[in-house]
Protein backbone atom coordinates (compact mmCIF):
# COMPACT_ATOMS: atom_id res chain seq x y z
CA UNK A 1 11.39 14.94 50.20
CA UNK A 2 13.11 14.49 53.44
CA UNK A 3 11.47 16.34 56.39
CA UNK A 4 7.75 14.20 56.25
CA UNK A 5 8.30 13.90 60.00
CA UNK A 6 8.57 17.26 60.95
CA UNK A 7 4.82 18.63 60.55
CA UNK A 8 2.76 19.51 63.64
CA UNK A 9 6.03 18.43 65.96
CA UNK A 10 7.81 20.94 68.92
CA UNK A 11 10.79 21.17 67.91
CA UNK A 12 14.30 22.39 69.78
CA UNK A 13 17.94 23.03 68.81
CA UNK A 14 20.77 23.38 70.32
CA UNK A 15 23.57 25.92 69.45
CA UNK A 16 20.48 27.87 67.00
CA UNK A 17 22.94 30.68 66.33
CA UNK A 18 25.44 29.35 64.61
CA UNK A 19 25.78 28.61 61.01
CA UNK A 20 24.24 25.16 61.35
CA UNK A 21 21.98 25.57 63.46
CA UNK A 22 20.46 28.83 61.85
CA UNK A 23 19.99 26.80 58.38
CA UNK A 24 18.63 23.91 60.83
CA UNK A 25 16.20 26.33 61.99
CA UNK A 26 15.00 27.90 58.78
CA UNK A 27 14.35 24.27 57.30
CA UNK A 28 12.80 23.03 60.14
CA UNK A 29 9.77 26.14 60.06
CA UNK A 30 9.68 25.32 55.98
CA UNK A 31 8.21 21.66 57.35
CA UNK A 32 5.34 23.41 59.15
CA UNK A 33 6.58 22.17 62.71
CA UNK A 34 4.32 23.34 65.89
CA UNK A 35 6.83 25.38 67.57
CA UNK A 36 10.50 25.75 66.87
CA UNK A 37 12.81 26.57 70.20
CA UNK A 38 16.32 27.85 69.56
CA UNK A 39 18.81 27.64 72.73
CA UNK A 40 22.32 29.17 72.57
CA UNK A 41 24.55 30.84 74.78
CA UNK A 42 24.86 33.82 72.39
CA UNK A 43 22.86 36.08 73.72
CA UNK A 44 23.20 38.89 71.27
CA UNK A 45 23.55 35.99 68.37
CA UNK A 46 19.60 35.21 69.83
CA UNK A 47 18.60 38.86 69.26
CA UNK A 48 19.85 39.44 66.01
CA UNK A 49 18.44 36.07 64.73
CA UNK A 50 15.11 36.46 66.63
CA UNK A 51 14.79 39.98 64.29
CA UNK A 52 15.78 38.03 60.83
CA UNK A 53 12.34 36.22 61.39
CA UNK A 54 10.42 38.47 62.63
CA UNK A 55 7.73 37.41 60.56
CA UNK A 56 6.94 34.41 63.33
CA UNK A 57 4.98 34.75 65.92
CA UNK A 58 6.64 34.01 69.69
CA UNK A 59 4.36 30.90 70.19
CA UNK A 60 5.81 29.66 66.88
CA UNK A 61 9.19 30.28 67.31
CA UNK A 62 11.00 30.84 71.20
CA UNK A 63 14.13 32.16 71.73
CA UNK A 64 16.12 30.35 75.11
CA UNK A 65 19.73 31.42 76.63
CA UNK A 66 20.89 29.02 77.73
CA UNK A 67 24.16 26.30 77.94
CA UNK A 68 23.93 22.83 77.19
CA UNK A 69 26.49 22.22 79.96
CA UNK A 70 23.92 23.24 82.34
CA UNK A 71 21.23 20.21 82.76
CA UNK A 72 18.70 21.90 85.23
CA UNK A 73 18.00 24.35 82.22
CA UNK A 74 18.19 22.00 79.33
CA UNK A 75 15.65 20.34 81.14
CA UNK A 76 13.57 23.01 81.18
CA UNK A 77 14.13 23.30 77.57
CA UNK A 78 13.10 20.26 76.48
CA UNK A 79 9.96 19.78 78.12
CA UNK A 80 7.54 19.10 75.67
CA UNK A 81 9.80 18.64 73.08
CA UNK A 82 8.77 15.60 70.21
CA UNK A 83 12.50 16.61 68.44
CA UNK A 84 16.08 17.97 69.30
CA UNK A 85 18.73 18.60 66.88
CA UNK A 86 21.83 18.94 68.60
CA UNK A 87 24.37 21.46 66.80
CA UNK A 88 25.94 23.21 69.73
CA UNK A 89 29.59 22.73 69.78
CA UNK A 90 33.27 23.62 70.09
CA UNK A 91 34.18 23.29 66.55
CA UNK A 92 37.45 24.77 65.40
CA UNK A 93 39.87 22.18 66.04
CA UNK A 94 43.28 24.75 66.91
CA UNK A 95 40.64 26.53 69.93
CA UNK A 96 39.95 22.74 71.14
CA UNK A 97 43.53 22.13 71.00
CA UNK A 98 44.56 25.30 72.96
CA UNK A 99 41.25 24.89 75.43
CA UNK A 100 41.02 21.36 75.50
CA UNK A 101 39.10 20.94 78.77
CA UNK A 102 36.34 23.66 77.51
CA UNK A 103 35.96 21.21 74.70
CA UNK A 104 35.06 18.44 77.16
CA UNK A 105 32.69 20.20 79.01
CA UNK A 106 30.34 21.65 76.27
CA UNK A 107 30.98 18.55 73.27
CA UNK A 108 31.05 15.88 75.87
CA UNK A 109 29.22 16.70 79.13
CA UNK A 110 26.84 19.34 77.27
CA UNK A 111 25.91 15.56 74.98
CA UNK A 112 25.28 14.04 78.31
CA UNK A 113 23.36 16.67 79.49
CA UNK A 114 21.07 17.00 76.83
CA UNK A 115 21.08 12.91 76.72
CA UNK A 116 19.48 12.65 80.53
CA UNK A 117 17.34 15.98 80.18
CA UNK A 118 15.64 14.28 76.85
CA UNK A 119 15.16 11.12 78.86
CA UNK A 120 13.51 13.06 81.40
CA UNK A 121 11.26 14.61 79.53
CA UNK A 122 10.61 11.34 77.05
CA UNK A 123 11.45 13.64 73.89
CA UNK A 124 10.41 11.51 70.76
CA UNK A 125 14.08 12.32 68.73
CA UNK A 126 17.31 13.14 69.24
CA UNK A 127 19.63 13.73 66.35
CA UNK A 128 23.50 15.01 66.98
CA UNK A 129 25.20 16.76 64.65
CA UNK A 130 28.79 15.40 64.37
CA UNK A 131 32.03 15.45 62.18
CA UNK A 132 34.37 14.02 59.80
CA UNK A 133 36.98 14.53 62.15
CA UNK A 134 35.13 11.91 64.66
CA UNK A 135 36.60 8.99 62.65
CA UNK A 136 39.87 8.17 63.63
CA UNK A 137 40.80 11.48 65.62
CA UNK A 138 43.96 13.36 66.01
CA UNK A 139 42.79 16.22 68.22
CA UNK A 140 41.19 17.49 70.96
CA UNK A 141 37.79 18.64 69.19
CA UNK A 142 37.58 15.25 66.69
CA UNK A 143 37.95 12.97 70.10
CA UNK A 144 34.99 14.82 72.07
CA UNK A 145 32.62 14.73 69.07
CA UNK A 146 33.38 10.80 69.26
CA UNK A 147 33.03 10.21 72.45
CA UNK A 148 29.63 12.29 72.02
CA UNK A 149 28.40 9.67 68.81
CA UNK A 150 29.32 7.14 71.67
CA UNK A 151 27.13 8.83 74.12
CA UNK A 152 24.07 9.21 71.91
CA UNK A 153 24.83 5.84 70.49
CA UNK A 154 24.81 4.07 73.53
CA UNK A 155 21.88 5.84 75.35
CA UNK A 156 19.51 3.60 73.09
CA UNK A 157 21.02 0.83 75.06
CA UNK A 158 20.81 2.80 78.72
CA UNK A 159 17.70 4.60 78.55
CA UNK A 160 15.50 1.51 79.62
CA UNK A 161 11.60 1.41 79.01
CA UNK A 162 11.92 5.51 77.57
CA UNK A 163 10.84 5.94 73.94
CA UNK A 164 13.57 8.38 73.17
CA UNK A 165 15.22 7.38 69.92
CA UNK A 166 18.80 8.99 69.60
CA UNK A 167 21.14 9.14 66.52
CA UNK A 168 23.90 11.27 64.98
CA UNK A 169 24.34 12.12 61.72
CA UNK A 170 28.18 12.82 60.59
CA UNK A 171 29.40 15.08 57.56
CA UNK A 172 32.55 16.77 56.39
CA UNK A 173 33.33 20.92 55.65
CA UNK A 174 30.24 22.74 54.94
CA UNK A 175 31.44 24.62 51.97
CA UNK A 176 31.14 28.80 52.62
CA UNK A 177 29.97 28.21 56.74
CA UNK A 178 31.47 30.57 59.26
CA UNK A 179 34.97 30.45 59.74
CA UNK A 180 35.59 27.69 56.96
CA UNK A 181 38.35 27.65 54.35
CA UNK A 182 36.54 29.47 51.59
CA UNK A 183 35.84 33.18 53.83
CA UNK A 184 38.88 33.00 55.24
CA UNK A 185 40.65 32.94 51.44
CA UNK A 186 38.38 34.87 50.04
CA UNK A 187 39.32 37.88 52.52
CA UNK A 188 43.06 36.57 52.02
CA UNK A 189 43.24 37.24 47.98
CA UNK A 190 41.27 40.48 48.88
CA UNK A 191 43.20 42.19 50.78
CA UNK A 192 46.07 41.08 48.24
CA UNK A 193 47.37 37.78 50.06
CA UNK A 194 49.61 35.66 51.22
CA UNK A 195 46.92 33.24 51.05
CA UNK A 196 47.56 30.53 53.29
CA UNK A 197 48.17 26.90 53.31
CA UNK A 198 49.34 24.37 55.47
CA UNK A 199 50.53 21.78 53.48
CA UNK A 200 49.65 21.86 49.53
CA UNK A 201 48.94 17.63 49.63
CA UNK A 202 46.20 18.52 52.01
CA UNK A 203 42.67 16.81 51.43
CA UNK A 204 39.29 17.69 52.67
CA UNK A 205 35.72 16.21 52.35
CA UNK A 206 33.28 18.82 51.07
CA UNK A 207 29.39 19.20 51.05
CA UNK A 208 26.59 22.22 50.61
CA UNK A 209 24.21 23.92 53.09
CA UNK A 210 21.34 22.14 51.11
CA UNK A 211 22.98 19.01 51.29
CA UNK A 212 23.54 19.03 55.01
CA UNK A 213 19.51 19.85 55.26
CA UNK A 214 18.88 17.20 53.73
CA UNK A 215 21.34 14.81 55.30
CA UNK A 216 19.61 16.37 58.97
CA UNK A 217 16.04 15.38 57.95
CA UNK A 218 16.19 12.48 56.46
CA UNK A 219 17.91 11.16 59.32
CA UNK A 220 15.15 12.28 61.58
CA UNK A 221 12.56 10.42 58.64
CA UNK A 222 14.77 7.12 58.61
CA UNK A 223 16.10 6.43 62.48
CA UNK A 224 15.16 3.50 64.46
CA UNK A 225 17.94 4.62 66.92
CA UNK A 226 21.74 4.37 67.44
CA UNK A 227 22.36 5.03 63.73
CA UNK A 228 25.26 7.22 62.68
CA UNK A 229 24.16 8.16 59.16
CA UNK A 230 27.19 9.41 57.08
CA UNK A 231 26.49 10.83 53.25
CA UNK A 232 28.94 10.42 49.91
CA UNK A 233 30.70 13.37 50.13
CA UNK A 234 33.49 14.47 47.25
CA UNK A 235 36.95 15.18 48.01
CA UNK A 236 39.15 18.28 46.97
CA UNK A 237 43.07 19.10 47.51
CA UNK A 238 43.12 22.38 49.48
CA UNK A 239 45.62 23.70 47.03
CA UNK A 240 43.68 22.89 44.01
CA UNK A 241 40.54 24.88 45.41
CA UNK A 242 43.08 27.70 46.20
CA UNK A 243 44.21 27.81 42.50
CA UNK A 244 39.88 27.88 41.46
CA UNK A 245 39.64 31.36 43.83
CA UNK A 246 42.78 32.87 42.73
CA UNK A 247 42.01 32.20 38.87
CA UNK A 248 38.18 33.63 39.48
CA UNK A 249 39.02 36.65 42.45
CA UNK A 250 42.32 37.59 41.58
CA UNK A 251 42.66 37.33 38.22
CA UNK A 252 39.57 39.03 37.15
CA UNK A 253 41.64 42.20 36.98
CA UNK A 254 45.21 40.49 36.42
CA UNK A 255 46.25 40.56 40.10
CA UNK A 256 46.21 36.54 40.67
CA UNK A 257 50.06 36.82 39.75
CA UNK A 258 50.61 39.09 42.50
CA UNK A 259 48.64 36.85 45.17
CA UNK A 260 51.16 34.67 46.85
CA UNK A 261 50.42 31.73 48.52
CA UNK A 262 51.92 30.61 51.77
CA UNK A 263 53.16 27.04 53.05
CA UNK A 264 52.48 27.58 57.00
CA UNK A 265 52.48 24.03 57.98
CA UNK A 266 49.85 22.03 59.84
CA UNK A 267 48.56 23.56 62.52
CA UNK A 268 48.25 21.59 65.95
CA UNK A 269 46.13 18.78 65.81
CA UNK A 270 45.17 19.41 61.73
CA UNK A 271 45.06 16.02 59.63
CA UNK A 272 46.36 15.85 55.99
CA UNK A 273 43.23 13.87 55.14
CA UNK A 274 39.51 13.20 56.93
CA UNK A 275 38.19 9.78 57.38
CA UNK A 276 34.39 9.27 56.81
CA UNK A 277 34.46 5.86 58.14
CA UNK A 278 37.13 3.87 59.81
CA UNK A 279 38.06 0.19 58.91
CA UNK A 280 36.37 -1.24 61.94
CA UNK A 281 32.93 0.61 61.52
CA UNK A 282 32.75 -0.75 57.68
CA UNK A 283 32.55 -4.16 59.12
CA UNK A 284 28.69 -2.79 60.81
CA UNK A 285 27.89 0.26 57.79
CA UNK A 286 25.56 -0.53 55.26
CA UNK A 287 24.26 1.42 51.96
CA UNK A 288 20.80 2.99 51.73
CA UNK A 289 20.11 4.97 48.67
CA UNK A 290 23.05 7.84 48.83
CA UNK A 291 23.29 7.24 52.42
CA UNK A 292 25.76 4.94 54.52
CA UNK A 293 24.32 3.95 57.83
CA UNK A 294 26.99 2.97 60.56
CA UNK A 295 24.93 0.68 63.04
CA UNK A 296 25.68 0.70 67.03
CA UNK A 297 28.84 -1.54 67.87
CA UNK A 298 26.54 -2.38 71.16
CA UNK A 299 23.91 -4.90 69.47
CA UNK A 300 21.74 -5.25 72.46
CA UNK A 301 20.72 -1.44 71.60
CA UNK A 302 19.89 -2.57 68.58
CA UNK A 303 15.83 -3.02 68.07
CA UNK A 304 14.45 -4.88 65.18
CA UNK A 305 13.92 -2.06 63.21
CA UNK A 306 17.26 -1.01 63.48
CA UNK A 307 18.70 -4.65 62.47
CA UNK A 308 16.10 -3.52 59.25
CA UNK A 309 19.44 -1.97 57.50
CA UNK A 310 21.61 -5.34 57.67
CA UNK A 311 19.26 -6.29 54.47
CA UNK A 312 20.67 -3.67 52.50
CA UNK A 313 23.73 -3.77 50.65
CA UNK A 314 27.82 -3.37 52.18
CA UNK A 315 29.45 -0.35 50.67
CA UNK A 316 32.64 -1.69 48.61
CA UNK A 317 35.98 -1.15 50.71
CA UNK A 318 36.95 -0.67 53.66
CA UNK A 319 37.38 3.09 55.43
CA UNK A 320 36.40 6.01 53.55
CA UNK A 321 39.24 9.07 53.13
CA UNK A 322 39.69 12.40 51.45
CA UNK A 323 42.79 10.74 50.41
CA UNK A 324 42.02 7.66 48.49
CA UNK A 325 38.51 9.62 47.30
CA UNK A 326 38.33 10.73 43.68
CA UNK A 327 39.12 14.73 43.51
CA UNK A 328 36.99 17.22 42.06
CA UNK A 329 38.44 18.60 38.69
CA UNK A 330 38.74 22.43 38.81
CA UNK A 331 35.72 23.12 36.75
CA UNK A 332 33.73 20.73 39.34
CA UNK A 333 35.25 22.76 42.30
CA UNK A 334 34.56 26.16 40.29
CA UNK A 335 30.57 24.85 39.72
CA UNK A 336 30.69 24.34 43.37
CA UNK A 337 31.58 28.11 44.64
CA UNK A 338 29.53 29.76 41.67
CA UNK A 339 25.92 27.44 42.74
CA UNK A 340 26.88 28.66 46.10
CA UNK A 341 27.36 32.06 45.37
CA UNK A 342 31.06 31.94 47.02
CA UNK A 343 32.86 33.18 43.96
């Protein structure tokens, strides 16, 4: 069970108040940690979370405001820290596009940040949480969570005689998280549509809270540093999952006839399909047990350990896409939403 690593350790994360980093959180105290820190910049996001677990005591589990663009206090925040998870993050890819510079500042400088304020402090671990949209970008938001896998990659090369170990794991749309595809139809066929879609061809790369857990701590088990661990994620067309909520929402009382659905167009900087991997990093990714483990490009960052994974198997083909993925049938996409409770 992933998450061995975890018991007795002071633990921090980054961007606690959002949907990631809340289930991050609530894992991370099943594991029996020492101490669990949470640092956002939503104040009021802190309060209400600090009162869902209430049950913990304050030298359990601490509650920081606080920016990762500002080093002086993620300094303070990691001291005597054996573990960060990094979630914080501009994530919605049309705000990036519209904002890009704000982008910069919190997914690039606020990775840099944290990078030299865990090598200050000598933190044990360092995991970033990262996207699909990383591979191969074509916006704003896809090109600064890049740049930060290239940060934390790389920092196993520049942080010298430190024994901070830094990795990133990367995963696709967490089915049902805040401000995803499934709310925002689900409130569309309630309030009696147009439902929404930019283009009906349109691919995605899907995967469950529990999955994403698991993918986070088994990371933090496995790295030897500069890792980017990527899991086998299924593919859906946009349109088909559209068709699953209208069939189950609307037409539980005969309305789904009445629901139209809407060709807006891509939005700016949207892709038709998600890369998990690009051609050149399948040359240096290798298979372990459901997991795909991209290795640094920069081989002098590379320990021994690390060069562990070029014993295991080459995943067949070259990148990875929502496009050329098999699709989940309807009845696999309708499972799906019902074991989630999104339908």
């Amino acid at each position: 069970m992933p998450g061995k690593s975890v018991k007795g350790k002071r633990c921090l994360v980054t961007g606690g108040t959002g949907t990631v980093g809340r289930w991050v959180v609530r894992e991370l105290l099943k594991h029996e940690p020492d101490v669990v820190r949470i640092v956002d910049t939503d104040e009021t996001g802190l309060f209400d979370f600090a009162q869902e677990l209430g049950g913990y005591s304050a030298e359990r589990v601490r509650f920081l405001v606080g920016d990762v663009r500002d080093r002086d206090r993620m300094v303070r925040a990691t001291e005597h820290i054996d573990l960060v998870i990094h979630c914080a993050a501009l994530k919605h890819v049309e705000l990036s596009e519209y904002n890009p510079f704000e982008a910069v500042k919190t997914n690039i400088l606020g990775a840099q940040s944290l990078i030299e304020a865990c090598l200050d402090n000598e933190v044990d671990k360092v995991v970033l949480t990262s996207s699909d949209k990383a591979a191969n970008p074509s916006n704003t938001m896809g090109a600064t969570k890049l740049v930060s896998e290239k940060l934390f990659v790389a920092a196993n090369f520049a942080k010298g005689p430190r024994r901070t170990k830094f990795s990133c794991v990367r995963f696709g749309n967490v089915i049902g998280s805040r401000g995803s595809m499934v709310p925002l139809f689900r409130r569309q066929i309630e309030e009696g549509g147009p439902v929404t879609i930019t283009d009906p061809n349109m691919t995605r790369f899907v995967l469950t809270q529990q999955q994403v857990l698991d993918l986070v701590l088994e990371a933090v088990d496995r790295m030897m540093g500069g890792e980017v661990f990527v899991p086998r994620m299924p593919s859906l067309r946009i349109r088909d999952l559209i068709d699953v909520m209208l069939k189950r929402l609307a037409g539980a009382n005969g309305g789904r006839s009445k629901v139209a659905i809407k060709t807006i167009g891509t939005k700016p900087g949207e892709k038709l399909y998600e890369e998990l991997i690009t051609e050149e990093e399948a040359t240096r990714t290798y298979q372990v047990g459901d997991l795909l483990v991209i290795l640094s490009p920069v081989k002098e960052s590379l320990t021994a350990e690390a060069l562990a994974y070029t014993k295991h198997p080459r995943p067949r083909g070259g990148r990875f896409t929502s496009h050329d993925a098999k699709k989940m049938s309807a009845a696999e996409i309708g499972r799906l939403l019902s074991a989630e409770r999104l339908l």
